[in-house]
Structures are given as structure tokens and as C-alpha cells.
PDB file of N, CA and C in Angstrom:
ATOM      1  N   UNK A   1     -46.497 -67.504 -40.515  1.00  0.00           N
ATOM      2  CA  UNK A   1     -47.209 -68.626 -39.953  1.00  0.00           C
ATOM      3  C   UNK A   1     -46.894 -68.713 -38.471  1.00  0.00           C
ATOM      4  N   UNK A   2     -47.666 -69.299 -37.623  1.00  0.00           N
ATOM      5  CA  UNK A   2     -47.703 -68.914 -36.478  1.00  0.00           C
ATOM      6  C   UNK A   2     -47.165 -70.530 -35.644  1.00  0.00           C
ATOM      7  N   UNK A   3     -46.051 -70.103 -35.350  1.00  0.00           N
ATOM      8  CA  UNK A   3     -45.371 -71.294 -34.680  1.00  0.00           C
ATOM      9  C   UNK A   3     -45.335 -72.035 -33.353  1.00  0.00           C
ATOM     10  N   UNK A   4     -44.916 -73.273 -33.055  1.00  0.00           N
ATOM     11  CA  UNK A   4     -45.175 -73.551 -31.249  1.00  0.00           C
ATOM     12  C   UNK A   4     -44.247 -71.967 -30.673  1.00  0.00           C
ATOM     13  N   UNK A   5     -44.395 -72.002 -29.370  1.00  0.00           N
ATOM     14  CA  UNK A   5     -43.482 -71.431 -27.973  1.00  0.00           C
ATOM     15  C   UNK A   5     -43.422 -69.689 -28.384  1.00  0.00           C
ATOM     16  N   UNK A   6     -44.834 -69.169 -29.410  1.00  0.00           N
ATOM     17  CA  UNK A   6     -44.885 -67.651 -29.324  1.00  0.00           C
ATOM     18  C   UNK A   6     -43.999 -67.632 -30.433  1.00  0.00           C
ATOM     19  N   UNK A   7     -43.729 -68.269 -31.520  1.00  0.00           N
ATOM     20  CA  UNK A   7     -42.752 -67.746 -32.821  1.00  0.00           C
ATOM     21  C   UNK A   7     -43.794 -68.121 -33.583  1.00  0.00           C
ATOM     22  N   UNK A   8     -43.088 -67.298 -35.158  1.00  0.00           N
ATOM     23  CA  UNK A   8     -43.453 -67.134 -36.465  1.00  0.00           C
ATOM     24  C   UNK A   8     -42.616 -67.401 -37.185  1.00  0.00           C
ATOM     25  N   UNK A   9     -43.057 -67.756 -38.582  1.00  0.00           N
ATOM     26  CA  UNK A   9     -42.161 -68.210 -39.374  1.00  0.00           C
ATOM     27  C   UNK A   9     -42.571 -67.386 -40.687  1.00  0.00           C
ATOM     28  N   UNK A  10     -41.500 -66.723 -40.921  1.00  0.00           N
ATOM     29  CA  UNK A  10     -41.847 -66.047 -42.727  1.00  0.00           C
ATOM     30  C   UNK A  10     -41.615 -66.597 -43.811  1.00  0.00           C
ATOM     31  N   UNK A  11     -42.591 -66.928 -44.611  1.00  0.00           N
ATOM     32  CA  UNK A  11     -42.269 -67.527 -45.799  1.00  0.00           C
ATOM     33  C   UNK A  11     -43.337 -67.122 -47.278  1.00  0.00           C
ATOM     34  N   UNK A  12     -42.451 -67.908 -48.069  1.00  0.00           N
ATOM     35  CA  UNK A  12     -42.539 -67.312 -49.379  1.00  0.00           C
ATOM     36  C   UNK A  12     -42.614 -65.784 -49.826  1.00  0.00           C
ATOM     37  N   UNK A  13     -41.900 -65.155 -48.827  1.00  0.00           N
ATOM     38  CA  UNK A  13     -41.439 -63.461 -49.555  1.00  0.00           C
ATOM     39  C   UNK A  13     -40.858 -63.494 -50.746  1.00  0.00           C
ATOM     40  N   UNK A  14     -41.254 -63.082 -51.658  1.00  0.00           N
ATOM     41  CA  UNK A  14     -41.361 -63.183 -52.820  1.00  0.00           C
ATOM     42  C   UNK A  14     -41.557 -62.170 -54.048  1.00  0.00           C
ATOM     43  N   UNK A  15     -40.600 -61.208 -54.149  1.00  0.00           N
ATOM     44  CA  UNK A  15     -40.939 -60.156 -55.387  1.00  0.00           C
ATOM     45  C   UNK A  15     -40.897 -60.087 -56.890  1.00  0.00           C
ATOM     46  N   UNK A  16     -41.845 -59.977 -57.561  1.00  0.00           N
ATOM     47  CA  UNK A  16     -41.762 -60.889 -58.560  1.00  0.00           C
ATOM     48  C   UNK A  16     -40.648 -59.349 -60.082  1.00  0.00           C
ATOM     49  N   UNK A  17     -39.944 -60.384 -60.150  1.00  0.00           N
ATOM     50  CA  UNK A  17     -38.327 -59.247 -60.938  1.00  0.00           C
ATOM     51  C   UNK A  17     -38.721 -57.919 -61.295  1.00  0.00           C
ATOM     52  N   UNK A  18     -39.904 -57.686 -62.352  1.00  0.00           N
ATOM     53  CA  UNK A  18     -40.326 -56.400 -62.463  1.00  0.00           C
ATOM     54  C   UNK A  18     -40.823 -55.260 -61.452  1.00  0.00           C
ATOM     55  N   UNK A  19     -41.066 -56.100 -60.785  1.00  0.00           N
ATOM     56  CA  UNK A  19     -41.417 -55.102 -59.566  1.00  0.00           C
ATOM     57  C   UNK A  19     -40.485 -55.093 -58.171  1.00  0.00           C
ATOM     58  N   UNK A  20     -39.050 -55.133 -58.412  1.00  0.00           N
ATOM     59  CA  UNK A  20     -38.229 -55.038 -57.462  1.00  0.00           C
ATOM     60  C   UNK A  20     -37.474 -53.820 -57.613  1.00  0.00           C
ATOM     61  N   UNK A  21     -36.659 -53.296 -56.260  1.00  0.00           N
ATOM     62  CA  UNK A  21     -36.191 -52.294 -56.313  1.00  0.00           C
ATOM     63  C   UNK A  21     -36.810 -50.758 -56.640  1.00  0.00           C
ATOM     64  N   UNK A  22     -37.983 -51.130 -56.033  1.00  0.00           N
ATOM     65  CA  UNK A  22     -39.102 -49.860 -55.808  1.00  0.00           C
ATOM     66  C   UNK A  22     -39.414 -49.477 -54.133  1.00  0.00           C
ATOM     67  N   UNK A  23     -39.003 -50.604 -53.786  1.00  0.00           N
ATOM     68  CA  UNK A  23     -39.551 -50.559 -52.047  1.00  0.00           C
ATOM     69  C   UNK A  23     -40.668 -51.068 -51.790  1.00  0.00           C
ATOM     70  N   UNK A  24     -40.448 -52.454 -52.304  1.00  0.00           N
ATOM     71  CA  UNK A  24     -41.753 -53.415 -52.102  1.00  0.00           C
ATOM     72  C   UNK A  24     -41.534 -54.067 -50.594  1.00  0.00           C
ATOM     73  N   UNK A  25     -40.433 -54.392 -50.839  1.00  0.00           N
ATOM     74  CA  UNK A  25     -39.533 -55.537 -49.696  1.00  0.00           C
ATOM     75  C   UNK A  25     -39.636 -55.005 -48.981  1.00  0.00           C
ATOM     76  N   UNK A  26     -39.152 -53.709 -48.517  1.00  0.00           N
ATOM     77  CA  UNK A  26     -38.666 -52.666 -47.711  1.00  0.00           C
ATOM     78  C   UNK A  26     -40.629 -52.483 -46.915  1.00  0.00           C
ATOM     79  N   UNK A  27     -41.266 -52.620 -47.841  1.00  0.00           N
ATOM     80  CA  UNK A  27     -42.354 -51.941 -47.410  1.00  0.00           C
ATOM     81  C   UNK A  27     -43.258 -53.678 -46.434  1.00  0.00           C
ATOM     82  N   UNK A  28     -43.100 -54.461 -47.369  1.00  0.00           N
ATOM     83  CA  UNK A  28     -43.724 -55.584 -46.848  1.00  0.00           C
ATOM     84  C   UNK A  28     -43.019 -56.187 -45.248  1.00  0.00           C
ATOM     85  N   UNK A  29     -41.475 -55.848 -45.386  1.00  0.00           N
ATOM     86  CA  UNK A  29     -40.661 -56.104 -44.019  1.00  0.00           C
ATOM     87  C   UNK A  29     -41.514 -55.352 -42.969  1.00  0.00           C
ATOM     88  N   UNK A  30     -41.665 -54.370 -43.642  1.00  0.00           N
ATOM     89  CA  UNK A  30     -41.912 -53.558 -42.202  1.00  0.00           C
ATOM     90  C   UNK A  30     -43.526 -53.767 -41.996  1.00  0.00           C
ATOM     91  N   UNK A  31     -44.594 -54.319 -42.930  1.00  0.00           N
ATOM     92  CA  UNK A  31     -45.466 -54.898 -42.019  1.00  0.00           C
ATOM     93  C   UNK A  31     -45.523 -56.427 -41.470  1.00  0.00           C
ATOM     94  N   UNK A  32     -44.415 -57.219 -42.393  1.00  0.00           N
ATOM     95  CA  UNK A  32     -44.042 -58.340 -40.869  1.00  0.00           C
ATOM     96  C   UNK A  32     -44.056 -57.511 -40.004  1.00  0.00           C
ATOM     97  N   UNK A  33     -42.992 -56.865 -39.656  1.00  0.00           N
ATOM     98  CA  UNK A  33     -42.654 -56.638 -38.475  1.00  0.00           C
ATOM     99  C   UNK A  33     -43.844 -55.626 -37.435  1.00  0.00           C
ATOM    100  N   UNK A  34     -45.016 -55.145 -38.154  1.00  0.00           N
ATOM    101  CA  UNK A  34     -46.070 -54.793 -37.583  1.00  0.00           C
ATOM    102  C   UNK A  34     -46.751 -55.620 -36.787  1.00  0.00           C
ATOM    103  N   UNK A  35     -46.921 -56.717 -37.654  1.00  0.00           N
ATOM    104  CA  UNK A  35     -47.775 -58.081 -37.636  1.00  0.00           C
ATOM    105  C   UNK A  35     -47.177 -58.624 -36.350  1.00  0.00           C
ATOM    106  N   UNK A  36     -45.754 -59.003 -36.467  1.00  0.00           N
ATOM    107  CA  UNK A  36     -44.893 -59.353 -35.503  1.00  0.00           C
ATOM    108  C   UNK A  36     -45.089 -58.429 -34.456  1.00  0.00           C
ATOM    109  N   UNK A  37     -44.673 -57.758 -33.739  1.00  0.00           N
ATOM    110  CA  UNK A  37     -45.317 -57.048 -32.984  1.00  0.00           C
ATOM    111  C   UNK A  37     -46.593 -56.908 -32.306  1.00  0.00           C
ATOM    112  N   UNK A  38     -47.598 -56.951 -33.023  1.00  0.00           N
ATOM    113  CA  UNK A  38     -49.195 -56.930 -32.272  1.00  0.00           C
ATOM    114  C   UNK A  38     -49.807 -58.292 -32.018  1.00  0.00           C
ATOM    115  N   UNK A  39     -48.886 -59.563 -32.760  1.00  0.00           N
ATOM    116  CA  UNK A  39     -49.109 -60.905 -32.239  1.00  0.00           C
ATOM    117  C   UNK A  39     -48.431 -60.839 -31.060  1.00  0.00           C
ATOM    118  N   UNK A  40     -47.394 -60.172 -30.743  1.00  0.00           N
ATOM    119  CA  UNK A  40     -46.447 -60.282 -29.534  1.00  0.00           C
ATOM    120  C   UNK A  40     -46.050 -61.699 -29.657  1.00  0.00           C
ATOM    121  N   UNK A  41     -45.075 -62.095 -30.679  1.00  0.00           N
ATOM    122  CA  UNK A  41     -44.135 -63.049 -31.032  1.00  0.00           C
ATOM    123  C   UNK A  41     -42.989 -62.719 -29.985  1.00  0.00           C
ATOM    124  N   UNK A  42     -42.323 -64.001 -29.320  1.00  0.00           N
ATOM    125  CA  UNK A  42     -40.951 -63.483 -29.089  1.00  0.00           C
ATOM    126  C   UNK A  42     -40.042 -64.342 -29.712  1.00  0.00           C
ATOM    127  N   UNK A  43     -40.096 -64.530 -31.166  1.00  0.00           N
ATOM    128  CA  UNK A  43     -38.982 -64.646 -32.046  1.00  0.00           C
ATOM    129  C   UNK A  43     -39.938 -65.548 -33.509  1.00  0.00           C
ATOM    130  N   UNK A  44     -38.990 -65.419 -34.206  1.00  0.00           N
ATOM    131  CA  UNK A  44     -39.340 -65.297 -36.068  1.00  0.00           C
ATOM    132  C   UNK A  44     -38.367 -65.929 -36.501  1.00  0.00           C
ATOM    133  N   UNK A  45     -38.365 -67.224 -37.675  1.00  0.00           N
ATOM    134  CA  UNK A  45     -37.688 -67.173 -38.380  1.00  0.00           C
ATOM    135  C   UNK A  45     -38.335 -67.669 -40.008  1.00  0.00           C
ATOM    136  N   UNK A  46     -36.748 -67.684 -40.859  1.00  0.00           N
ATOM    137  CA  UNK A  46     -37.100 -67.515 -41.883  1.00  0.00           C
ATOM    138  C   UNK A  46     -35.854 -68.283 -42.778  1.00  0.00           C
ATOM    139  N   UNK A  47     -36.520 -69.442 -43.740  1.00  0.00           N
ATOM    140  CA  UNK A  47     -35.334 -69.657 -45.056  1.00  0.00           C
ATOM    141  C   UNK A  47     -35.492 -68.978 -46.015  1.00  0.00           C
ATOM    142  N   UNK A  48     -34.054 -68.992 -46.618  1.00  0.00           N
ATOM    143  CA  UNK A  48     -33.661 -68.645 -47.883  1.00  0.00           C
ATOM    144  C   UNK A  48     -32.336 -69.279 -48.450  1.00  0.00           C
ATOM    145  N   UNK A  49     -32.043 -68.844 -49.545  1.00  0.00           N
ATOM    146  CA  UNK A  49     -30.865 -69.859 -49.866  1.00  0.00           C
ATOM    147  C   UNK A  49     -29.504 -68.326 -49.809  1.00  0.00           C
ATOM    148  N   UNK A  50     -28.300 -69.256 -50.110  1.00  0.00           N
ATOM    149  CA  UNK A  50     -26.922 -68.201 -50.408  1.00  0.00           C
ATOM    150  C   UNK A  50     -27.080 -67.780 -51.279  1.00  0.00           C
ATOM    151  N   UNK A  51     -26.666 -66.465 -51.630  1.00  0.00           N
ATOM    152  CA  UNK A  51     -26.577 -65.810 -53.080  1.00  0.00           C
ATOM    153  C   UNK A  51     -27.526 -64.738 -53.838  1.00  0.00           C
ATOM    154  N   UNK A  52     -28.917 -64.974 -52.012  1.00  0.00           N
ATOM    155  CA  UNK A  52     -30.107 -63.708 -52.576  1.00  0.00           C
ATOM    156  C   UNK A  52     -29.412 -62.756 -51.558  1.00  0.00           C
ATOM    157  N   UNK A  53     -28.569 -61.980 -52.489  1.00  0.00           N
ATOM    158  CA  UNK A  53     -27.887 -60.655 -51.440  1.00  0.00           C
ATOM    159  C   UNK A  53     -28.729 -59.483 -50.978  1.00  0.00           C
ATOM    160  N   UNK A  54     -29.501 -59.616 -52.417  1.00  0.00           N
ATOM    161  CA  UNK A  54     -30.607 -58.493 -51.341  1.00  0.00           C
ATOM    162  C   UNK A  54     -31.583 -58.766 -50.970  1.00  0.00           C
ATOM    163  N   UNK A  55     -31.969 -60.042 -50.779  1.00  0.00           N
ATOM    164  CA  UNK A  55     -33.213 -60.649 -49.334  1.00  0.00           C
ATOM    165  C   UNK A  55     -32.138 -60.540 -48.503  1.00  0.00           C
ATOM    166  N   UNK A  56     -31.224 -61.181 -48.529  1.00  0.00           N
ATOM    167  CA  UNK A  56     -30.544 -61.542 -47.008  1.00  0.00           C
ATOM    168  C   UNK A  56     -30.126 -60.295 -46.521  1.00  0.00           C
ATOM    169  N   UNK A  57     -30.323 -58.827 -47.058  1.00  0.00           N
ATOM    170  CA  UNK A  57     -29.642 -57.851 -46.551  1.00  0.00           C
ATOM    171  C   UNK A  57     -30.928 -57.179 -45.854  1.00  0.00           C
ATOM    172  N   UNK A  58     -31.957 -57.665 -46.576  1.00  0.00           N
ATOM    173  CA  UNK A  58     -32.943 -56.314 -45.882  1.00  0.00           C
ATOM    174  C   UNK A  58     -33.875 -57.345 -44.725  1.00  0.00           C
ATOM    175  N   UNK A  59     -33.136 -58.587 -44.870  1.00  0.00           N
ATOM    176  CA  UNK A  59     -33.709 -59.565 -43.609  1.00  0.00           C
ATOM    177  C   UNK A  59     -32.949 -58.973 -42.523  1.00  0.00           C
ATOM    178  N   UNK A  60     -31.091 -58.813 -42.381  1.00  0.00           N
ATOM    179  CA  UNK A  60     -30.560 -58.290 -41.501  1.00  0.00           C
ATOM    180  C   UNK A  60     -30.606 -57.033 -41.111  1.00  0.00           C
ATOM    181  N   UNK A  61     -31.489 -56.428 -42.164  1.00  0.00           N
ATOM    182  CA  UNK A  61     -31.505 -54.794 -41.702  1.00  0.00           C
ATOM    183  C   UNK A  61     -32.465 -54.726 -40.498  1.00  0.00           C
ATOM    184  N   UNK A  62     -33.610 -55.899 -40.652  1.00  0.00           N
ATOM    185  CA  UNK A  62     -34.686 -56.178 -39.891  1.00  0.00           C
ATOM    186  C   UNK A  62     -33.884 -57.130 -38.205  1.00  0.00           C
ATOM    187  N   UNK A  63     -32.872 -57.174 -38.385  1.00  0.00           N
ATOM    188  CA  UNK A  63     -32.600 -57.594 -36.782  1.00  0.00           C
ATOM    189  C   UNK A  63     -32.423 -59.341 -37.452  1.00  0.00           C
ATOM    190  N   UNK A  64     -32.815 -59.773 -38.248  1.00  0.00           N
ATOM    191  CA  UNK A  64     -32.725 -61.056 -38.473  1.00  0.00           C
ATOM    192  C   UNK A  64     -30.932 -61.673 -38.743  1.00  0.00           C
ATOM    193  N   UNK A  65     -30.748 -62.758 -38.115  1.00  0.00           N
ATOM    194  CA  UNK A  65     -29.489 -63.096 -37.902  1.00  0.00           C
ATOM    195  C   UNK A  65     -29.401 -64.883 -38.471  1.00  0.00           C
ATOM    196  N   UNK A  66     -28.028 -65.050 -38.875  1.00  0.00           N
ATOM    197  CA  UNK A  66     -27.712 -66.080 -39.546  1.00  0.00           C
ATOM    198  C   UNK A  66     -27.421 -67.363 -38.672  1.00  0.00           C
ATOM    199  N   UNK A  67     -28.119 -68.648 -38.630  1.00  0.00           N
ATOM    200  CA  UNK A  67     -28.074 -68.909 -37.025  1.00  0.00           C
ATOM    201  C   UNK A  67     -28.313 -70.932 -37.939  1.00  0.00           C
ATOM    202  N   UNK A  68     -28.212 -71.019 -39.210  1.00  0.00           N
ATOM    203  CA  UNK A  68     -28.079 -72.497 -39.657  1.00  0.00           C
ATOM    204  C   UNK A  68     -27.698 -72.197 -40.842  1.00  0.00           C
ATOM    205  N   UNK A  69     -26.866 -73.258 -41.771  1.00  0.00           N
ATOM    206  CA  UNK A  69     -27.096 -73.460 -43.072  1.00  0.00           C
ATOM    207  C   UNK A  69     -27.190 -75.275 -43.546  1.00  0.00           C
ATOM    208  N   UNK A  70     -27.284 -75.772 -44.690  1.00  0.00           N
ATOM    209  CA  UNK A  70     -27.824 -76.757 -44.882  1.00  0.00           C
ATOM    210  C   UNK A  70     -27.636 -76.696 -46.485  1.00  0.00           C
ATOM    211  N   UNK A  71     -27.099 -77.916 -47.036  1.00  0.00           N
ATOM    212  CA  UNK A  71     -26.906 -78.178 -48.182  1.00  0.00           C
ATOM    213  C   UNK A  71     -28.449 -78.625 -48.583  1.00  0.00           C
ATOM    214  N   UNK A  72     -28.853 -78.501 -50.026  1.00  0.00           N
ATOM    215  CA  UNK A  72     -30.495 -79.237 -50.272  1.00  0.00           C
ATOM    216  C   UNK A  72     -30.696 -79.328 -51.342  1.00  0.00           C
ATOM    217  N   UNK A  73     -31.588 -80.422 -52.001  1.00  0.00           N
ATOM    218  CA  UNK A  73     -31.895 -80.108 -53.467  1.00  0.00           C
ATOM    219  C   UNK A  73     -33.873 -80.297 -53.601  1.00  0.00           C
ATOM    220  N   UNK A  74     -33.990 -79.716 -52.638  1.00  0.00           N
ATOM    221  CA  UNK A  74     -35.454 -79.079 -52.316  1.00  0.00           C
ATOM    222  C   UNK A  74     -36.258 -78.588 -53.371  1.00  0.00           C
ATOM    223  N   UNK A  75     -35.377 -77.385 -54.041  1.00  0.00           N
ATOM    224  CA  UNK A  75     -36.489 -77.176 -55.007  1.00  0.00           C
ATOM    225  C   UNK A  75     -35.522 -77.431 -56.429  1.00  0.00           C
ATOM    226  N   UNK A  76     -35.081 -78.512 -56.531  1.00  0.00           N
ATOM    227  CA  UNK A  76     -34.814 -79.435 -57.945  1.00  0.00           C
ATOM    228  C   UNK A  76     -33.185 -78.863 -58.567  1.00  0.00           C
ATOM    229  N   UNK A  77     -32.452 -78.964 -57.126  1.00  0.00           N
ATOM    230  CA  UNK A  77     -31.153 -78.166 -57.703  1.00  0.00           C
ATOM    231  C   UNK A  77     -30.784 -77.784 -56.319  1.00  0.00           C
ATOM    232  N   UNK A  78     -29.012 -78.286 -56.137  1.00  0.00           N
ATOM    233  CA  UNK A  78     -28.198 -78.249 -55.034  1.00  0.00           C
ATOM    234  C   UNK A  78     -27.818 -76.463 -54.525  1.00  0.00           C
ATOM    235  N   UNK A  79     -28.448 -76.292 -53.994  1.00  0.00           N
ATOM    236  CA  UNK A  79     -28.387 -74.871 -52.633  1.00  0.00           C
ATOM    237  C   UNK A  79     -27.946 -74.874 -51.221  1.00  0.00           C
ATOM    238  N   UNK A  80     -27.672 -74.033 -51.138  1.00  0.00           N
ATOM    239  CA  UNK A  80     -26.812 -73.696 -49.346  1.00  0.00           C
ATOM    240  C   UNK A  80     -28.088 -72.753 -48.766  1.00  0.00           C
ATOM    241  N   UNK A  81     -28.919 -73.489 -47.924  1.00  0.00           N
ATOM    242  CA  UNK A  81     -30.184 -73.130 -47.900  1.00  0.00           C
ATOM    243  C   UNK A  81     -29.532 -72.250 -46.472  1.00  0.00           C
ATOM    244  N   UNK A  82     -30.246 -70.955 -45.478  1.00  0.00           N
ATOM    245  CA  UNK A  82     -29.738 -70.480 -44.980  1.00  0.00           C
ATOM    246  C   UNK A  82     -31.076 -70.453 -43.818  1.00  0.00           C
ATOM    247  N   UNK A  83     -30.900 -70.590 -42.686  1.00  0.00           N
ATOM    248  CA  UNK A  83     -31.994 -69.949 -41.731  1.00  0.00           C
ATOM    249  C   UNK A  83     -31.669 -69.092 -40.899  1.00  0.00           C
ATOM    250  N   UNK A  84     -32.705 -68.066 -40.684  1.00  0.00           N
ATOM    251  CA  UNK A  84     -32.234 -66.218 -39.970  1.00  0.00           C
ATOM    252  C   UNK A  84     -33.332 -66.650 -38.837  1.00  0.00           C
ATOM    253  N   UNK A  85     -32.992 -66.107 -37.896  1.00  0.00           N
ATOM    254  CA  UNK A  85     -33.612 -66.139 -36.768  1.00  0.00           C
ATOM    255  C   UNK A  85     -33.690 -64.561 -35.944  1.00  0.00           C
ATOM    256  N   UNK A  86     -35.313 -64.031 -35.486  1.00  0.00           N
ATOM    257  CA  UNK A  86     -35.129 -63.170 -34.995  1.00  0.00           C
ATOM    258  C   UNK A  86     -35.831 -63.137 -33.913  1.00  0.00           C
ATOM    259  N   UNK A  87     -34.958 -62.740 -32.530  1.00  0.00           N
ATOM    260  CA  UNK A  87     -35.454 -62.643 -31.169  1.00  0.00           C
ATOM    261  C   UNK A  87     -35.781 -61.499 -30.897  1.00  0.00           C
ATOM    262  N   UNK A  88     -37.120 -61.271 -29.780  1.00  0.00           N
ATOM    263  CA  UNK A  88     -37.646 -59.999 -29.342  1.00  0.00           C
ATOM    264  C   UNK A  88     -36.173 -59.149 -28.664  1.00  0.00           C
ATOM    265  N   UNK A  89     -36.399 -57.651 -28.908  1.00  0.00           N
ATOM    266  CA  UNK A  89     -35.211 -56.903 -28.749  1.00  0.00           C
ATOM    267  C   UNK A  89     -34.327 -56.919 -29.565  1.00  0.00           C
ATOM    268  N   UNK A  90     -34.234 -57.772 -30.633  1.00  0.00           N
ATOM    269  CA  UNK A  90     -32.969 -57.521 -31.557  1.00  0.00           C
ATOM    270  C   UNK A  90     -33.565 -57.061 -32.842  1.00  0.00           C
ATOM    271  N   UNK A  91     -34.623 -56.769 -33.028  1.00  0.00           N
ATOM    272  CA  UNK A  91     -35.130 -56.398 -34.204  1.00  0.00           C
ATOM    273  C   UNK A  91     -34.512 -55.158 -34.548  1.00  0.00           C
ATOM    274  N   UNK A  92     -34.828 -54.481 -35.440  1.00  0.00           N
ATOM    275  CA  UNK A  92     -34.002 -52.835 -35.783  1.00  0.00           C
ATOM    276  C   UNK A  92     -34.815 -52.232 -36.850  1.00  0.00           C
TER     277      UNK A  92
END
């Protein structure tokens, strides 16, 4: 989604269990980061909660960095909600 001051915001990435660990994520990251790019964003962010080890890993593989957290009971149950933030040049 396309945010004030040239940012984006990613949301609802979402793989649904049977179809994980094929290189869905891996594949969808990297057309954010297409997308990101030819909008010429200079920075992205994105929630998730503690404990998705492998969103939060292939968010940081993407340059995305850990930059808030926040207690919540948002979606019907107490989480350590997390926000990644990514600035032009730090992507990877």
C-alpha cells in the first residue's frame, strides 16, 4: 500500500501451511521488492508478530530491520506485535 513521504507498507503476506516451504515467500519478496523499486519508494514497512521465525527471517534477508515492538490483542489474543522498516540502500 502506498504510503505518505514516498513509503509503502506490506501487508497481509500470507502463505497458506500447505503451500509453504516451496519458495513462495522467497518468490513473492522478491517481487515486493520489484514493485518497490519501479515505484521508487524510499522506504517500506511492515507488521508481524514474535515467534513467525521464518517471516521475520526472509523479511531480514530482504534488508528489512527491527525498528518497534508493541504488546496487542488485535487479532483476539495477547502478541508482541513487531514493525520492520526498510530504507532505500539497505535492501539486500
Amino acid at each position: 500500500m502506498h504510503r505518505e513521504n514516498n513509503s509503502s507498507q506490506l501487508r497481509y503476506f500470507y502463505i497458506d501451511a500447505e503451500y509453504r516451504g516451496v519458495g513462495l515467500g522467497k518468490k513473492l519478496m522478491h517481487l515486493y521488492m520489484d514493485f518497490f523499486k519501479e515505484k521508487n519508494y524510499q522506504s517500506s514497512y511492515l507488521w508481524t508478530f514474535q515467534g513467525l521465525d521464518a517471516a521475520i527471517s526472509l523479511y531480514t534477508r530482504y534488508g528489512f530491520k527491527l525498528t518497534e515492538e508493541k504488546l496487542s490483542e488485535a487479532f483476539g489474543k495477547l502478541v508482541n506485535e513487531q514493525r520492520y522498516d526498510l530504507w532505500i540502500g539497505d535492501e539486500g
